[in-house]
Protein backbone atom coordinates (compact mmCIF):
# COMPACT_ATOMS: atom_id res chain seq x y z
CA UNK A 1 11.40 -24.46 -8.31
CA UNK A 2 14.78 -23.80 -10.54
CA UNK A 3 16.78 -21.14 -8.90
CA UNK A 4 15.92 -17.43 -9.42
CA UNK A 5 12.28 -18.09 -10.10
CA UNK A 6 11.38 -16.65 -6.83
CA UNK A 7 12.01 -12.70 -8.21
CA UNK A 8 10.72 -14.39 -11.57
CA UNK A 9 7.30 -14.34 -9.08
CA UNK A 10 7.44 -12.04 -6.65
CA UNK A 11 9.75 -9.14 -7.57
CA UNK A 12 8.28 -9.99 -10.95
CA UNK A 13 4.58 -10.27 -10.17
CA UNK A 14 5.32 -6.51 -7.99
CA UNK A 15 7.81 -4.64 -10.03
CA UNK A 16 6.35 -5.83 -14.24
CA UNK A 17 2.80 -4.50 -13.85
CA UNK A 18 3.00 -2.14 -16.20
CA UNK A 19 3.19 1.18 -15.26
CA UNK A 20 -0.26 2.90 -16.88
CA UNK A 21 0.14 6.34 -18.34
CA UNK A 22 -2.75 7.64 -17.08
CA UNK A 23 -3.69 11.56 -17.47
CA UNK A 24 -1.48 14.66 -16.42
CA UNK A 25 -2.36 16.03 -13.10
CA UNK A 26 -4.90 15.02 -10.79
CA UNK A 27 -2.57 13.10 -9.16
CA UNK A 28 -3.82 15.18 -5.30
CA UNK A 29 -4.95 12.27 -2.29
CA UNK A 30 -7.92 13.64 -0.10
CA UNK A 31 -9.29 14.78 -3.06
CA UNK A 32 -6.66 17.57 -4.28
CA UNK A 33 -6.36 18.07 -8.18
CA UNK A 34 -3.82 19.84 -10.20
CA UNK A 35 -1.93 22.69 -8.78
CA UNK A 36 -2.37 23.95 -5.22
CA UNK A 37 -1.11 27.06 -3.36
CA UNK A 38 1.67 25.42 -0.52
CA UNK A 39 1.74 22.32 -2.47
CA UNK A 40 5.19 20.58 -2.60
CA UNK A 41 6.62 18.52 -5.84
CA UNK A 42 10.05 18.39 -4.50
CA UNK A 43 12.14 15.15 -5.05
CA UNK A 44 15.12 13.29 -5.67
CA UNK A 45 16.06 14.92 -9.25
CA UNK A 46 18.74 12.73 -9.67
CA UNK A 47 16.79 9.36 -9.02
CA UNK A 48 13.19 10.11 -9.59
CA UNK A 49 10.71 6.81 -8.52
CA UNK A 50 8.81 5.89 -11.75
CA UNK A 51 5.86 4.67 -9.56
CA UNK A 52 4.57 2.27 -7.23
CA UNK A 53 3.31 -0.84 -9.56
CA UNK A 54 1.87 -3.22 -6.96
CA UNK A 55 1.30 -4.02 -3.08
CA UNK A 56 1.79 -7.35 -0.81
CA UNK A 57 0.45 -8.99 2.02
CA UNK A 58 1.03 -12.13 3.88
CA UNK A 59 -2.25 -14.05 4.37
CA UNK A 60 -2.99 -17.42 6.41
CA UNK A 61 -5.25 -19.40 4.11
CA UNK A 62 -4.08 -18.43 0.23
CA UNK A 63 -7.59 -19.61 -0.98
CA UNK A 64 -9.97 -18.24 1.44
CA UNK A 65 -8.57 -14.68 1.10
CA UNK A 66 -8.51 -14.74 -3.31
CA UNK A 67 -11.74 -16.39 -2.83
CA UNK A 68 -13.08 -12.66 -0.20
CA UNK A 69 -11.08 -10.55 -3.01
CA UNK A 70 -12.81 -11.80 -6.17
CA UNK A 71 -16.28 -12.35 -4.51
CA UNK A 72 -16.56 -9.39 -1.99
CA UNK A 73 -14.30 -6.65 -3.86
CA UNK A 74 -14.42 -7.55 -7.34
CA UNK A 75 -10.57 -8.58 -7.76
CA UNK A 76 -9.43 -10.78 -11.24
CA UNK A 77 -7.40 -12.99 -9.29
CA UNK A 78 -3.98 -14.45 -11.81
CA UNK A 79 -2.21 -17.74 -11.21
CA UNK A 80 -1.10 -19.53 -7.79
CA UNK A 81 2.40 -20.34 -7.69
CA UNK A 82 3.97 -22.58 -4.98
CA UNK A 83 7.73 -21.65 -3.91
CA UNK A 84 10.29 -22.87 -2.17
CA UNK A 85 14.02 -23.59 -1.98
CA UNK A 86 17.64 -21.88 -0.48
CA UNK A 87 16.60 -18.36 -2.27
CA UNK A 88 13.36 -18.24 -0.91
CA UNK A 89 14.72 -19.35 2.41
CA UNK A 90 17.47 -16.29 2.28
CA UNK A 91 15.39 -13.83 0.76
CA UNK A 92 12.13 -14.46 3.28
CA UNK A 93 14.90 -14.75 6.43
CA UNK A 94 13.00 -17.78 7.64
CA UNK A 95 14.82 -21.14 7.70
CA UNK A 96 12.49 -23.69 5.80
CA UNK A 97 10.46 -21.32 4.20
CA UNK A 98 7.73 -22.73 1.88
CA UNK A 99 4.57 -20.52 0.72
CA UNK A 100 2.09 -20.16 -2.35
CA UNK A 101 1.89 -16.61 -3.62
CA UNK A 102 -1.06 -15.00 -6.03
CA UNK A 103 -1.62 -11.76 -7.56
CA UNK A 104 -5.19 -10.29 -7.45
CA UNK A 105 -5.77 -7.60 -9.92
CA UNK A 106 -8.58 -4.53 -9.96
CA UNK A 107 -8.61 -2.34 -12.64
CA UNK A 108 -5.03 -1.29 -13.31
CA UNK A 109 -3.87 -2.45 -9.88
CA UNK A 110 -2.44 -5.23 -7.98
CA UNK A 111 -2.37 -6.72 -4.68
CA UNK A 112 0.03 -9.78 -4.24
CA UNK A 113 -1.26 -12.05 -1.93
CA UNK A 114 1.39 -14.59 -0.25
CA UNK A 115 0.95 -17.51 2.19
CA UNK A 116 3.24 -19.12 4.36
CA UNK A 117 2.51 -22.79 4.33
CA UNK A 118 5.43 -23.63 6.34
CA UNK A 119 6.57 -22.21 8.54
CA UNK A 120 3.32 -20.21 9.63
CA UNK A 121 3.88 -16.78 10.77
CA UNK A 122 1.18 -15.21 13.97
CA UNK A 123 -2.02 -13.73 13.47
CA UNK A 124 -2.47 -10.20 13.09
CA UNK A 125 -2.86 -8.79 17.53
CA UNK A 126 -6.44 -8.91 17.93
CA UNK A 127 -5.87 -5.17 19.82
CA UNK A 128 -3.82 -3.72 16.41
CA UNK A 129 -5.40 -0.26 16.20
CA UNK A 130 -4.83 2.37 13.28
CA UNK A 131 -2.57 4.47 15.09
CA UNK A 132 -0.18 1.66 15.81
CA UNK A 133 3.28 2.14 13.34
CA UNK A 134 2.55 -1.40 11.74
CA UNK A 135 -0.58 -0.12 10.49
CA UNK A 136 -0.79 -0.19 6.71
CA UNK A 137 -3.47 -0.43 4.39
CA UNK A 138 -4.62 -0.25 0.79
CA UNK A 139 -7.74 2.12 -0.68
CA UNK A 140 -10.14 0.58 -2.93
CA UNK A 141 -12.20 3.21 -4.91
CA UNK A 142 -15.44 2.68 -5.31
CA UNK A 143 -18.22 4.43 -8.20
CA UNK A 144 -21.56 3.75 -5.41
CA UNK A 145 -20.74 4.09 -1.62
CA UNK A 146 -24.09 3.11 -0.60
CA UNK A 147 -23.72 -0.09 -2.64
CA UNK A 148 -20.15 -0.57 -1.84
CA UNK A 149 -21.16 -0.73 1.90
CA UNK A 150 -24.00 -2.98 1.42
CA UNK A 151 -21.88 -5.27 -0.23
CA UNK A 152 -19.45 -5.75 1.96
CA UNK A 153 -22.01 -5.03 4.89
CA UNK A 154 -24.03 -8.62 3.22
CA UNK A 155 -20.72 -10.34 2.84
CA UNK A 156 -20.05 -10.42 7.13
CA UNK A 157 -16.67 -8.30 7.32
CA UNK A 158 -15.82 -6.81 10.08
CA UNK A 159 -16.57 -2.98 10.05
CA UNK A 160 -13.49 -0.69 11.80
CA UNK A 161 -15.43 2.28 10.55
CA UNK A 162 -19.02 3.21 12.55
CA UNK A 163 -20.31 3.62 9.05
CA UNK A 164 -19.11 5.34 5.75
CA UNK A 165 -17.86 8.49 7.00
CA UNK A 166 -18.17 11.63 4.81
CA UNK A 167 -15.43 14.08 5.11
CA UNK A 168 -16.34 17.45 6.01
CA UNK A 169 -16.40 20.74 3.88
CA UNK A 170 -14.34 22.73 6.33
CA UNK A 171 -11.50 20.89 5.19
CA UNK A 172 -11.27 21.60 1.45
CA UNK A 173 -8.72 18.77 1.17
CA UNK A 174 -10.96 16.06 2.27
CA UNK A 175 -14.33 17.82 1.90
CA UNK A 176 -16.90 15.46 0.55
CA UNK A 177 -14.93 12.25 0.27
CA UNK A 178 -16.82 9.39 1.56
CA UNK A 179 -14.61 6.58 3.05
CA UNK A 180 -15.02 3.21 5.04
CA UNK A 181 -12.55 0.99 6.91
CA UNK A 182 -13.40 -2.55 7.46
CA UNK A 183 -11.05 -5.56 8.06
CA UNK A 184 -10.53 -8.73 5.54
CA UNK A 185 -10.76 -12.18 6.59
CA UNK A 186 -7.17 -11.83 8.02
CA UNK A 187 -7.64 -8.71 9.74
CA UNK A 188 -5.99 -6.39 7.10
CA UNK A 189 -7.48 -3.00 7.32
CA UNK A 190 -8.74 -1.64 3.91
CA UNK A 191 -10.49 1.32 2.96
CA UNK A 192 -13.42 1.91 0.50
CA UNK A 193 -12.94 5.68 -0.92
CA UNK A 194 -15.41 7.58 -3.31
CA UNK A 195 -14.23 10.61 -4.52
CA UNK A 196 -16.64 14.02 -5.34
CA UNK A 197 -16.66 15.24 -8.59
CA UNK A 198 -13.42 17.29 -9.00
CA UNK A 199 -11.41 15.20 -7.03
CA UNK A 200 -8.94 12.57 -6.94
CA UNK A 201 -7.12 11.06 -10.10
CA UNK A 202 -9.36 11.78 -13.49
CA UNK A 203 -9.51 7.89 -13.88
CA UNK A 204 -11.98 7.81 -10.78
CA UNK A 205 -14.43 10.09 -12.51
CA UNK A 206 -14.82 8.52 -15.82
CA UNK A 207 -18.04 6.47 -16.20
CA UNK A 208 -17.98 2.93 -15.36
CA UNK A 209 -20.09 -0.38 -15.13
CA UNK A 210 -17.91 -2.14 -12.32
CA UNK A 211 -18.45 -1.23 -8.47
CA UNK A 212 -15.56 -1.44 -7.45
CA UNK A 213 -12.64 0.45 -9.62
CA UNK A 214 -9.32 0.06 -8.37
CA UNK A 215 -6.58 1.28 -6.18
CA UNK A 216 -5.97 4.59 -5.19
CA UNK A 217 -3.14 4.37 -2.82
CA UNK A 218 -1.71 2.57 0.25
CA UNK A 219 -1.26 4.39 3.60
CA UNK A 220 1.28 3.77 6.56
CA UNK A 221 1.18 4.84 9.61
CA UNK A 222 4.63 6.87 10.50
CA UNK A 223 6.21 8.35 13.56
CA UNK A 224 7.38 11.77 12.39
CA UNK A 225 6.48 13.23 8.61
CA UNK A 226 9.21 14.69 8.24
CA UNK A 227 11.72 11.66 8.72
CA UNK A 228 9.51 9.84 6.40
CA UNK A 229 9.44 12.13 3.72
CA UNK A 230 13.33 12.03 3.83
CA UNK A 231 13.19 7.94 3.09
CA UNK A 232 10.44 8.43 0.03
CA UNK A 233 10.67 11.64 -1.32
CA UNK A 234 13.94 13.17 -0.94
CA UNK A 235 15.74 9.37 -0.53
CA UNK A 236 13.63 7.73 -3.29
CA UNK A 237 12.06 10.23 -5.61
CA UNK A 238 8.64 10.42 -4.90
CA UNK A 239 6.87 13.49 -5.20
CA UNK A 240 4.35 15.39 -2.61
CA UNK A 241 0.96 16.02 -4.12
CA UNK A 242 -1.06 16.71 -1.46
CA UNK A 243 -1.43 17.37 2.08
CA UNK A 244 -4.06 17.94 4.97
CA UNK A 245 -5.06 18.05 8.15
CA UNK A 246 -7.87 15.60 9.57
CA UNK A 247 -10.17 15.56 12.55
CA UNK A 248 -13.14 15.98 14.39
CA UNK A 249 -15.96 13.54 14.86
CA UNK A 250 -16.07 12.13 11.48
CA UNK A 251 -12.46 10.98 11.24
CA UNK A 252 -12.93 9.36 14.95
CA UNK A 253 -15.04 7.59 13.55
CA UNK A 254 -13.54 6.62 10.31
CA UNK A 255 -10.84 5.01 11.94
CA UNK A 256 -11.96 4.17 15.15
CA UNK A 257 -9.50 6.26 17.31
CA UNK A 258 -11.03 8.27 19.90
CA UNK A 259 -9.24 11.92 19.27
CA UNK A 260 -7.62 11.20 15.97
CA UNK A 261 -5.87 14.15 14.77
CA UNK A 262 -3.90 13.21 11.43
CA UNK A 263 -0.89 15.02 9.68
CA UNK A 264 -1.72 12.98 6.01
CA UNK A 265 0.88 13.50 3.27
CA UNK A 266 0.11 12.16 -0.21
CA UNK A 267 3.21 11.22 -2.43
CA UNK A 268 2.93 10.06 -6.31
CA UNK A 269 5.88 9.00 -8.63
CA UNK A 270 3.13 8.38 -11.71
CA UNK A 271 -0.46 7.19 -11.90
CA UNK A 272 -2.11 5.56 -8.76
CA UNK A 273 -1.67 3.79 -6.47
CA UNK A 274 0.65 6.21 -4.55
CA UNK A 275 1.67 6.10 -0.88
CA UNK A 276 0.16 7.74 1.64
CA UNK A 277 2.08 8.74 4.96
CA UNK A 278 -0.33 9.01 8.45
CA UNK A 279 0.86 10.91 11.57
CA UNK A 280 -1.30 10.76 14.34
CA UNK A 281 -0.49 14.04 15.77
CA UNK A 282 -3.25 12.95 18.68
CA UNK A 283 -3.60 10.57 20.46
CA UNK A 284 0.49 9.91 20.66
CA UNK A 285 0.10 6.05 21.90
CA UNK A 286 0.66 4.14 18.51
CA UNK A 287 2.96 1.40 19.04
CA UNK A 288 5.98 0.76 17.35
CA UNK A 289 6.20 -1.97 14.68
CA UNK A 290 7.10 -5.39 16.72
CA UNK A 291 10.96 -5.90 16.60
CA UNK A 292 10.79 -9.19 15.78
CA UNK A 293 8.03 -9.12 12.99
CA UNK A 294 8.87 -11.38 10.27
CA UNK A 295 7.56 -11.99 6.67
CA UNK A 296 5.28 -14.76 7.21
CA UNK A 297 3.57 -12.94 9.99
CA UNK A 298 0.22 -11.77 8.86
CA UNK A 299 0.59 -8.41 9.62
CA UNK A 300 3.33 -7.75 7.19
CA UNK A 301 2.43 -5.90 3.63
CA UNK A 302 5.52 -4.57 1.08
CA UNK A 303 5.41 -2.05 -1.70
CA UNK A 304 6.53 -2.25 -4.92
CA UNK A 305 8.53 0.98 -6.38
CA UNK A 306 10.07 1.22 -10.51
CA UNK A 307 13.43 3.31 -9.65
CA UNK A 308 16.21 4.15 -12.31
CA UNK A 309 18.99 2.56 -10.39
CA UNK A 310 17.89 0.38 -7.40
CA UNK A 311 21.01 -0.39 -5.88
CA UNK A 312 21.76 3.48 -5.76
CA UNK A 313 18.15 4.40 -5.06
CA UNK A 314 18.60 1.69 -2.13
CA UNK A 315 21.86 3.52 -0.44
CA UNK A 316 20.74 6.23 -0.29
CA UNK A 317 17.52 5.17 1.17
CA UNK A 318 19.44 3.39 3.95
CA UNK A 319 21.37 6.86 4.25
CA UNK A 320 18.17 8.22 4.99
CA UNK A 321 16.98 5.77 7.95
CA UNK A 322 16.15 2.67 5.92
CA UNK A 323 17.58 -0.50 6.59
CA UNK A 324 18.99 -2.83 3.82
CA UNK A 325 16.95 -6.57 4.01
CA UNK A 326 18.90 -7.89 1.08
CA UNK A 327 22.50 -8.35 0.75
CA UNK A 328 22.59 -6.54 -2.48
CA UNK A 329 21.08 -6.59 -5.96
CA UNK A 330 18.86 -9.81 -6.47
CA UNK A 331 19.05 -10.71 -10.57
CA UNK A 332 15.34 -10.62 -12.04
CA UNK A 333 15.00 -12.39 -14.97
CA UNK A 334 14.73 -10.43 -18.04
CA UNK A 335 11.31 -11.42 -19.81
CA UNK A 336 9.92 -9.83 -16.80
CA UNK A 337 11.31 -6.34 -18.02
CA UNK A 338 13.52 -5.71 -14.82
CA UNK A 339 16.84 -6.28 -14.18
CA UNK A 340 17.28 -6.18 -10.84
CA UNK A 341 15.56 -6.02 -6.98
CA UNK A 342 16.44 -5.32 -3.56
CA UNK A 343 14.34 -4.84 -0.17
CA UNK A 344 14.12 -1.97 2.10
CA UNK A 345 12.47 -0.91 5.13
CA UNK A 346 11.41 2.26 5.90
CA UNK A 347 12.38 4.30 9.00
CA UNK A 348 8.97 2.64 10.76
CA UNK A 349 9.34 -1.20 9.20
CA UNK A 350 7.26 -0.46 6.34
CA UNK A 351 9.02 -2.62 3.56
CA UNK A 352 9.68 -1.50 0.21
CA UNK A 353 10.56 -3.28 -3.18
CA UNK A 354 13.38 -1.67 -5.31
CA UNK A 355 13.30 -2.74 -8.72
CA UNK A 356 14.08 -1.14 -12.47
CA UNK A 357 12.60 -1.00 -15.53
């Protein structure tokens, strides 16, 4: 592959989905919409995120897992590309590095799904629990819960969740979402969400033939809220729309972690999908993310986020307890509307995908 055709896919492929405009407001996670007494829109003024336009995932067999996206979840899944070459080799960190790499698309949304053929990374820990700081996972809203569940119930995933949980009134955040965890073929975590009337992004409410509709946000597992909120909303631009409180028997349940207590912050920087932060406030045993956790190890995901000036927007996320994974900006090829990319992770090890417009 000629040089530079690795952004041309995969900062590409994440950072020139375009951005939809959606509808004003109604931008609340857990089900908030519009304005809300204690709600907080604070962020970087000076370089506001334009939004998050797609998510990635390492995966072990490229085929199998398109093949559970478009059959089980409804995905459209776009070209396989095979890469390979001294770029891909610096920019991965892995000597030899060789992989294919697909997008999968649902509704407006994208998940980028990318393979290591050589060398292979390790399995996601067959003990990884939702609690522990690698923990990251994408939402999948869905118009028929019941259906949903049976769907994915006939198609022999493994459930994380007892059952489809229903979120209880007392918490008006949360209060009749029903949601689901279950794992893919690889063991990523994902989540089937159906929001109430009233809540979530308009887009989930308008009528539709399809089951499954598209992606609502990604959630991370993080160590301390507000470190993290430093990194993406303060750091990066992103806005809080919504936050909450969860537990009790249900969210035990949801994601199988006797005790859970949650601290869940919602940030937007446009239409979904948005980010999600999770702070297990109980139990307080999550494990940290591996230290040596590379790229081609299954358990590793990255987020793509539009800023106005991504070198810039990358300082001062590194000022803010990020750590720099590129040496600088990475050229992008212009037909693919960006100029420029460069990787960061997140206080935690969550990585994130500068680019611009």
């Amino acid at each position: 592959m000629k040089r530079g055709a690795w952004w041309l896919l995969a900062v590409g492929v994440m950072l020139a989905s375009p951005l939809s405009q959606g509808e004003g407001g109604g931008w609340g996670e857990r089900g908030e919409s519009g304005p809300l007494e204690g709600r907080e829109h604070r962020g970087s003024t000076e370089l506001p995120a334009l939004g998050v336009t797609a998510v990635a995932m390492t995966v072990s067999e490229l085929d199998r897992a398109v093949a559970f996206y478009r059959d089980v979840l409804g995905f459209t899944p776009g070209e396989a590309v095979e890469v390979r070459g001294p770029e891909v080799e610096q920019l991965q960190g892995i000597p030899g590095a060789r992989l294919r790499v697909a997008p999968v698309h649902l509704g407006e949304e994208t998940l980028l799904l990318m393979d290591f053929l050589t060398p292979e990374g390790r399995p996601i820990p067959r003990d990884a629990r939702s609690n522990d700081l690698s923990f990251q996972h994408v939402a999948i809203v869905v118009r028929d819960m019941d259906a949903a569940y049976e769907q994915v119930r006939r198609a022999g995933v493994t459930p994380v969740s007892h059952s489809p949980q229903r979120l209880p009134e007392w918490n008006p955040a949360a209060g009749g979402i029903w949601a689901f965890y279950f794992r893919d073929p690889d063991g990523h975590v994902l989540e089937l969400i159906q929001f109430p009337a009233g809540k979530g992004d308009p887009r989930w409410q308008r009528p539709s033939a399809r089951l499954f509709l598209g992606i609502d946000h990604t959630a991370i597992a993080v160590s301390d809220t507000e470190r993290s909120l430093g990194f993406y909303r303060d750091a990066l631009g992103m806005q809080v729309v919504g936050t909450s409180e969860n537990f009790g028997p249900e969210q035990e349940r949801l994601n199988a972690v006797p005790g859970a207590h949650l601290r869940i912050t919602s940030l937007r920087a446009g239409p979904p999908p948005g980010v999600e932060l999770l702070e297990y406030l109980e139990p307080g045993d999550g494990r940290p993310a591996p230290g040596d956790k590379r790229t081609n190890d299954v358990v590793h995901w990255q987020t793509g986020l539009v800023v106005r000036e991504a070198a810039q927007a990358a300082e001062r996320a590194r000022k803010a307890g990020g750590r720099l994974l590129t040496p600088g900006e990475v050229p992008v090829p212009a037909p693919m509307g960006f100029t420029e990319g460069v990787l960061v992770a997140d206080p935690d090890g969550h990585v994130v995908v500068l680019g611009e417009r």
